[in-house]
Protein backbone atom coordinates (compact mmCIF):
# COMPACT_ATOMS: atom_id res chain seq x y z
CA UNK A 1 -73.92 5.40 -56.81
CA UNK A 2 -72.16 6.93 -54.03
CA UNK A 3 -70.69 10.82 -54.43
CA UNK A 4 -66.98 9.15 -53.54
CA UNK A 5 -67.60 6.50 -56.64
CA UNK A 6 -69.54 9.25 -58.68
CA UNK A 7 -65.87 11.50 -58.23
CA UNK A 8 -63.59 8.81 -58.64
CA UNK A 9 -65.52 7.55 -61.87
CA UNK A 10 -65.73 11.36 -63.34
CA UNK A 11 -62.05 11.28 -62.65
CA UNK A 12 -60.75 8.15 -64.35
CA UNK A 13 -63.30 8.70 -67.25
CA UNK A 14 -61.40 12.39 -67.97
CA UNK A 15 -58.29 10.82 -67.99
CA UNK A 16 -58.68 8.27 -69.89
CA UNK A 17 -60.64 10.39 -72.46
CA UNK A 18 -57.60 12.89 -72.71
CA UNK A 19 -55.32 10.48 -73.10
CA UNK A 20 -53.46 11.15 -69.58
CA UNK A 21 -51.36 8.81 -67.68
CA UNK A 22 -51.78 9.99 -64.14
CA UNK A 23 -52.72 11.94 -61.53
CA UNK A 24 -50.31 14.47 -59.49
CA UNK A 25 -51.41 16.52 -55.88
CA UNK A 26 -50.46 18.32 -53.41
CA UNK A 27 -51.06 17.33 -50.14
CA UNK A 28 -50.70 19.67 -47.65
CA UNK A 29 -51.75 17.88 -44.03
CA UNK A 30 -55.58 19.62 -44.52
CA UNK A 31 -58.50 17.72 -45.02
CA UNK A 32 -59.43 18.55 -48.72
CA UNK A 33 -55.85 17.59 -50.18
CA UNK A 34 -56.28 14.34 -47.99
CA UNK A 35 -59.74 13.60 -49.60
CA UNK A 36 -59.17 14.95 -52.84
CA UNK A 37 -55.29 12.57 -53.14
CA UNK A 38 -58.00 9.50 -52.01
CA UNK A 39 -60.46 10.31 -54.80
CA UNK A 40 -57.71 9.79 -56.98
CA UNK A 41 -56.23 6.63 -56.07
CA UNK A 42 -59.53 5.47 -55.59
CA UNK A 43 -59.76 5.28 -59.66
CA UNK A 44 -56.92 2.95 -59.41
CA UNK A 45 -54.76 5.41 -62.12
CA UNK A 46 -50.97 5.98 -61.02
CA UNK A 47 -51.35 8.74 -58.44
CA UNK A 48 -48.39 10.89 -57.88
CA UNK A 49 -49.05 12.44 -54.21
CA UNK A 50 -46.29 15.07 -53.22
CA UNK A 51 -45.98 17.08 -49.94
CA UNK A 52 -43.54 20.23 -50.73
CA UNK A 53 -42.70 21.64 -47.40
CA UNK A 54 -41.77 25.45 -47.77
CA UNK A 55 -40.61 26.95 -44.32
CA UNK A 56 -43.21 25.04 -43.35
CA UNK A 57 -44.15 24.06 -39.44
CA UNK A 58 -43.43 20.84 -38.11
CA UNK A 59 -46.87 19.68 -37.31
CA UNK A 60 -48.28 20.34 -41.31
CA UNK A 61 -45.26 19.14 -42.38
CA UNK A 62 -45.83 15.67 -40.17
CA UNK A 63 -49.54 15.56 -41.23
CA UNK A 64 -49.00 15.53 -44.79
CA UNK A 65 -46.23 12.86 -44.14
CA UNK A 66 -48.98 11.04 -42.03
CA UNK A 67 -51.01 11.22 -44.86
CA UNK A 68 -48.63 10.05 -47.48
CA UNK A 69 -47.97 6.99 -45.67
CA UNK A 70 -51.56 6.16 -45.12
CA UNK A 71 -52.41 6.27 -48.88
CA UNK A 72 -48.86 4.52 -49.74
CA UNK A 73 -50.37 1.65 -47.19
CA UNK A 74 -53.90 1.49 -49.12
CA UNK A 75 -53.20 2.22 -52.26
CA UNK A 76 -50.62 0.37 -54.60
CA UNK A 77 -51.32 2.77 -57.26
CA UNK A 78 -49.92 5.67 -55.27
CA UNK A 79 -46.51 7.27 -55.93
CA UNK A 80 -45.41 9.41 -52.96
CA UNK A 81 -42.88 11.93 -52.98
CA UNK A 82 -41.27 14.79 -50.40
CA UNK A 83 -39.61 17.70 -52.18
CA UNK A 84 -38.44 20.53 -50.06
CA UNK A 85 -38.74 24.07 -51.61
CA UNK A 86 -36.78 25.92 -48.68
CA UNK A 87 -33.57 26.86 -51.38
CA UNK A 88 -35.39 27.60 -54.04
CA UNK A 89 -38.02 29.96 -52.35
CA UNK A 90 -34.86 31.60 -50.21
CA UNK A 91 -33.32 32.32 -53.66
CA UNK A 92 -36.50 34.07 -55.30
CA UNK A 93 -36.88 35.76 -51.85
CA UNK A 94 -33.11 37.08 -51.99
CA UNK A 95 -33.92 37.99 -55.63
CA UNK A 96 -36.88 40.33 -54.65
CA UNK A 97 -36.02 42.34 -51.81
CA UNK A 98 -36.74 45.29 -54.30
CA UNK A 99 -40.10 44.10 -54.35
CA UNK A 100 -40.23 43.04 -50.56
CA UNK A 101 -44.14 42.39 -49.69
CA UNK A 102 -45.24 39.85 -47.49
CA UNK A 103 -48.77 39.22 -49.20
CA UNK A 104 -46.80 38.84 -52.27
CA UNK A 105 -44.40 36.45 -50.46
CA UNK A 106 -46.78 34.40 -48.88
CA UNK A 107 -48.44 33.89 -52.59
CA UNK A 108 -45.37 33.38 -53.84
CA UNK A 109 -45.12 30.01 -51.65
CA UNK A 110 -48.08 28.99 -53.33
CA UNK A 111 -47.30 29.40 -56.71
CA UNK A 112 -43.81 27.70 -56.77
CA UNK A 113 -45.52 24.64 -55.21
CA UNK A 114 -47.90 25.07 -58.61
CA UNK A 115 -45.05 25.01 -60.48
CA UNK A 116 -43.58 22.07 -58.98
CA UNK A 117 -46.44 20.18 -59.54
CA UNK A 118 -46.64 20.88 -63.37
CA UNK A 119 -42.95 19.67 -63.38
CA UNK A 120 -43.75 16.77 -62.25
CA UNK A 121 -46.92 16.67 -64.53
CA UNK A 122 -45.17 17.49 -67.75
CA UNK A 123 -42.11 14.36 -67.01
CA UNK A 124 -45.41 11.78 -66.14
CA UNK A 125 -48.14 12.64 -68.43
CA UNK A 126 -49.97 13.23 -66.13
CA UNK A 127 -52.65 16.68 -64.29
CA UNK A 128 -52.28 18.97 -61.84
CA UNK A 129 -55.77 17.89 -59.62
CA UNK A 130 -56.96 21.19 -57.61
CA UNK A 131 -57.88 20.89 -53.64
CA UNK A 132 -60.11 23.24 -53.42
CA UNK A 133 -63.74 23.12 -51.57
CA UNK A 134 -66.69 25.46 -52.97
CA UNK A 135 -66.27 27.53 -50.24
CA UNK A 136 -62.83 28.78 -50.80
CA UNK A 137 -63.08 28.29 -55.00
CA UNK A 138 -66.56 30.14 -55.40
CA UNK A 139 -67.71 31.76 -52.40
CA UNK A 140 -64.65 33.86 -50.52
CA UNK A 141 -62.00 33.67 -53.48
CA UNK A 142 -59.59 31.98 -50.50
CA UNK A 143 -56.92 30.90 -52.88
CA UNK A 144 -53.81 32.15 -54.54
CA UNK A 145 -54.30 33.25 -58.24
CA UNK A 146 -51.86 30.76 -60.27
CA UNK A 147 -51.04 29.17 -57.19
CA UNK A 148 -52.94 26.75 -55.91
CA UNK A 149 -55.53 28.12 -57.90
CA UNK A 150 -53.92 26.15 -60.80
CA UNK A 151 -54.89 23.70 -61.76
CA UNK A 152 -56.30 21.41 -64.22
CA UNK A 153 -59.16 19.52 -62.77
CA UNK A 154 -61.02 20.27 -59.29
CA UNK A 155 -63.23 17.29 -57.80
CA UNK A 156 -64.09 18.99 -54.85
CA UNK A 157 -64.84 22.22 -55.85
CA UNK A 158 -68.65 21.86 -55.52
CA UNK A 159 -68.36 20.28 -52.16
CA UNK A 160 -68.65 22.01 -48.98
CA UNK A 161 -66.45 21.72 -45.88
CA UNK A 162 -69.14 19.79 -44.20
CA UNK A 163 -69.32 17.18 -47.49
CA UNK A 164 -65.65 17.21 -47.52
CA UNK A 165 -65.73 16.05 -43.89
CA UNK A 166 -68.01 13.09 -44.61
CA UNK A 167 -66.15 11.67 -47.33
CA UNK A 168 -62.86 12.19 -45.00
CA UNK A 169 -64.65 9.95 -42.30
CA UNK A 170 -66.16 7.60 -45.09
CA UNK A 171 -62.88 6.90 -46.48
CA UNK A 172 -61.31 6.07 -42.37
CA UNK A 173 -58.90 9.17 -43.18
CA UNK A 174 -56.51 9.99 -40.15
CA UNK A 175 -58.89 11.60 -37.10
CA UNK A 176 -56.10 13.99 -36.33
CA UNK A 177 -55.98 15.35 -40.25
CA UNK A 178 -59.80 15.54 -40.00
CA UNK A 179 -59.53 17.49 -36.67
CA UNK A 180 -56.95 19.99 -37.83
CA UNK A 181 -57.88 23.30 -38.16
CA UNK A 182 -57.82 24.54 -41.72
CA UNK A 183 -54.73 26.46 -42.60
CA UNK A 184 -53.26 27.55 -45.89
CA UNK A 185 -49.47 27.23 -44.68
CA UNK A 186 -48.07 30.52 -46.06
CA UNK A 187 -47.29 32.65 -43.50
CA UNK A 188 -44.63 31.99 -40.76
CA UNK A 189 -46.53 32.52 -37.83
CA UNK A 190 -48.56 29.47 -38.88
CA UNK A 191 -52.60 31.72 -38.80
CA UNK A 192 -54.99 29.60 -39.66
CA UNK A 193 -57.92 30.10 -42.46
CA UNK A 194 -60.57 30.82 -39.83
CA UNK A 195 -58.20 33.72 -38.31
CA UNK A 196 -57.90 35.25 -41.28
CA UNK A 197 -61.20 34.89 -42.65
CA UNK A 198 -63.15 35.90 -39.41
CA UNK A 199 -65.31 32.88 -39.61
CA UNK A 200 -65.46 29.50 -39.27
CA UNK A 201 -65.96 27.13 -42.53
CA UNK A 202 -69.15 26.13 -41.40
CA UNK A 203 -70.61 29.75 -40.88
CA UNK A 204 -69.67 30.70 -44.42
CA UNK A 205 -71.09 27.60 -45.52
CA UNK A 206 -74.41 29.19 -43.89
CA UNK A 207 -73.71 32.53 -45.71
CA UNK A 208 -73.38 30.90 -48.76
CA UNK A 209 -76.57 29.18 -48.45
CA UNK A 210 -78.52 32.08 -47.21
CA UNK A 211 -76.85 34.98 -48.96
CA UNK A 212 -79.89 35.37 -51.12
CA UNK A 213 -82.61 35.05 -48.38
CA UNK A 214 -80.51 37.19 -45.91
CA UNK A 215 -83.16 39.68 -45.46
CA UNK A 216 -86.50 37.30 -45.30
CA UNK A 217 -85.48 36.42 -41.28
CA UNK A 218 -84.06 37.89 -38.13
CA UNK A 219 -80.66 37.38 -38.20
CA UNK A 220 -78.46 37.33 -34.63
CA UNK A 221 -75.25 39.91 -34.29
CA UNK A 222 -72.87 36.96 -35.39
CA UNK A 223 -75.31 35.95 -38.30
CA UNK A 224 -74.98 39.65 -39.41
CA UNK A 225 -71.44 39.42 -38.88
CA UNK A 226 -70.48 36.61 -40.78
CA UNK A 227 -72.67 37.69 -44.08
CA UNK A 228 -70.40 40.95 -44.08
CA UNK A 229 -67.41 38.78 -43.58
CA UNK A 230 -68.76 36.59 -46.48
CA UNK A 231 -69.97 39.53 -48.95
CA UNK A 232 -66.67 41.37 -48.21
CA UNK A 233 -64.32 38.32 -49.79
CA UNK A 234 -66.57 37.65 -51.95
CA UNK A 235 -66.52 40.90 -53.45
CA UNK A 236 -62.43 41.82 -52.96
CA UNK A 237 -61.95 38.22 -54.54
CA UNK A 238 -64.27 38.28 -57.28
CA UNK A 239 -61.74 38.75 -59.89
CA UNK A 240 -60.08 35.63 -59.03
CA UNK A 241 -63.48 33.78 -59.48
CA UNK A 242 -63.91 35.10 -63.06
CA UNK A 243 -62.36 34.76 -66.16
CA UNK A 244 -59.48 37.36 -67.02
CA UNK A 245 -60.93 40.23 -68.76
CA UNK A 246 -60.06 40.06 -72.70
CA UNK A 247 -60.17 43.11 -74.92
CA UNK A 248 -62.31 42.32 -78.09
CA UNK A 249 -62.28 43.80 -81.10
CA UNK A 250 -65.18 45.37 -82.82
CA UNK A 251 -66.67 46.04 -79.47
C-alpha cells in the first residue's frame, strides 16, 4: 500500500472508530497544510478546509485560496471556507497593550486560528487535524504551544519535508504552493521559516538524521553550523515537545 493510502486509511479508520463526523484544517498556502487537507479528503469523510487570513500578505493569502479551490475542484467531499480574523485579533491586540510583546503577538495569531478551528469542530462533530512535519513537531519545536500545536490528530508528523514534498507532487498539488518557501505567517514583515531558523528544511532534515553520528565524520563549517542551529531549538523548544510537567503525590 502506498504511504498516501496508508495515511488516508489510518485517518478514516480513527474517525470512524471515535465516532466523528469530519475533518476540519487549516490551510495556510504552505505545502504541509496543502498535503495534509488532501490526505483528508482523500478518505472521502466531509472535510472542512478553512483559510483564516490574519493581517496576512497577499500572496499566502492567494495561495491558500489557490489551494481551496483546487481541492473544492477534486474533491466533492470538501467544505471550504474563508474567515478573516483581522477584528478579532485587533481587539485582543487593543486589549493587551499592557502586555505589548511581539513574540507573544505573533503566537497569539496562531492560537486564535486554533481556536477557530475547534469552533468549527465542536458545531460539525468533527477534529482539529495538525499540519505539522517531523521536523518542526519533534526536531526544532517550530510551532506555537496551543496554537497550531493543537491539535487532535497529526498525519504528517513523522514525515519529513522531503516526504512531504513527494506526496505534494504525487497528489499534482499546485507547483507554485510546492515552490513556496516555508513561512509560518505571523509576523508582518512576512520572514520566512528558513530566516528564522538559520537553515534550510532540508539541512535540518540532515541534522536530524545525523545528530547521533555527528562526531564519527568530518563535518564542513556549514555542517557544523547547522547541528548547532539544530541542537540549539531543539534544546530551547524541548518543553514544547514534552508533556507538561505534573506534580505527583507521594513522590
Amino acid at each position: 500500500m502506498r504511504l498516501a493510502d496508508k495515511i488516508s486509511k489510518w485517518l478514516k479508520e480513527y474517525l470512524q472508530k471515535n465516532k466523528l463526523e469530519a475533518f476540519v484544517v487549516g490551510v495556510s498556502g504552505g505545502i504541509d497544510s496543502a498535503v495534509t487537507s488532501t490526505l483528508c479528503a482523500r478518505t472521502g469523510i466531509p472535510t472542512i478546509a478553512v483559510n483564516m487570513p490574519l493581517h496576512s500578505k497577499d500572496i499566502n493569502t492567494n495561495l491558500s485560496n489557490l489551494h481551496l479551490e483546487w481541492l473544492r475542484k477534486n474533491y466533492d467531499n470538501v467544505k471550504i471556507d474563508v474567515i478573516c480574523l483581522d477584528s478579532v485579533f485587533g481587539a485582543f491586540f487593543e486589549a493587551m497593550q499592557k502586555y505589548e510583546n511581539d513574540l507573544g503577538f505573533a503566537n497569539s495569531k496562531s492560537r486564535l486560528r486554533m481556536v477557530t478551528l475547534y469552533q468549527i469542530a465542536a458545531k460539525t462533530g468533527g477534529i482539529v487535524v495538525g499540519t505539522g512535519n517531523k521536523i518542526e513537531d519533534f526536531g526544532v519545536g517550530f510551532f506555537t504551544k496551543y496554537g497550531d500545536g493543537g491539535v487532535d490528530i497529526s498525519p504528517i508528523a513523522d514525515l519529513t519535508k522531503t516526504q512531504v514534498r513527494k506526496l505534494a507532487k504525487e497528489f499534482e498539488i499546485e507547483q507554485t504552493i510546492i515552490d513556496a518557501p516555508p513561512t509560518d505567517g505571523l509576523w508582518e514583515d512576512a520572514r520566512s521559516d528558513e530566516e528564522q531558523i538559520g537553515a534550510s528544511y532540508e539541512e535540518l532534515e540532515w541534522a536530524m538524521n545525523n545528530i547521533k553520528e555527528k562526531a564519527a565524520f568530518k563535518l564542513t563549517d556549514r555542517q557544523k553550523e547547522i547541528i548547532m542551529i539544530y541542537e540549539k531549538f531543539n534544546k530551547e523548544n524541548s518543553h514544547k515537545m514534552k508533556n507538561i510537567p505534573i506534580f505527583k503525590l507521594g513522590e
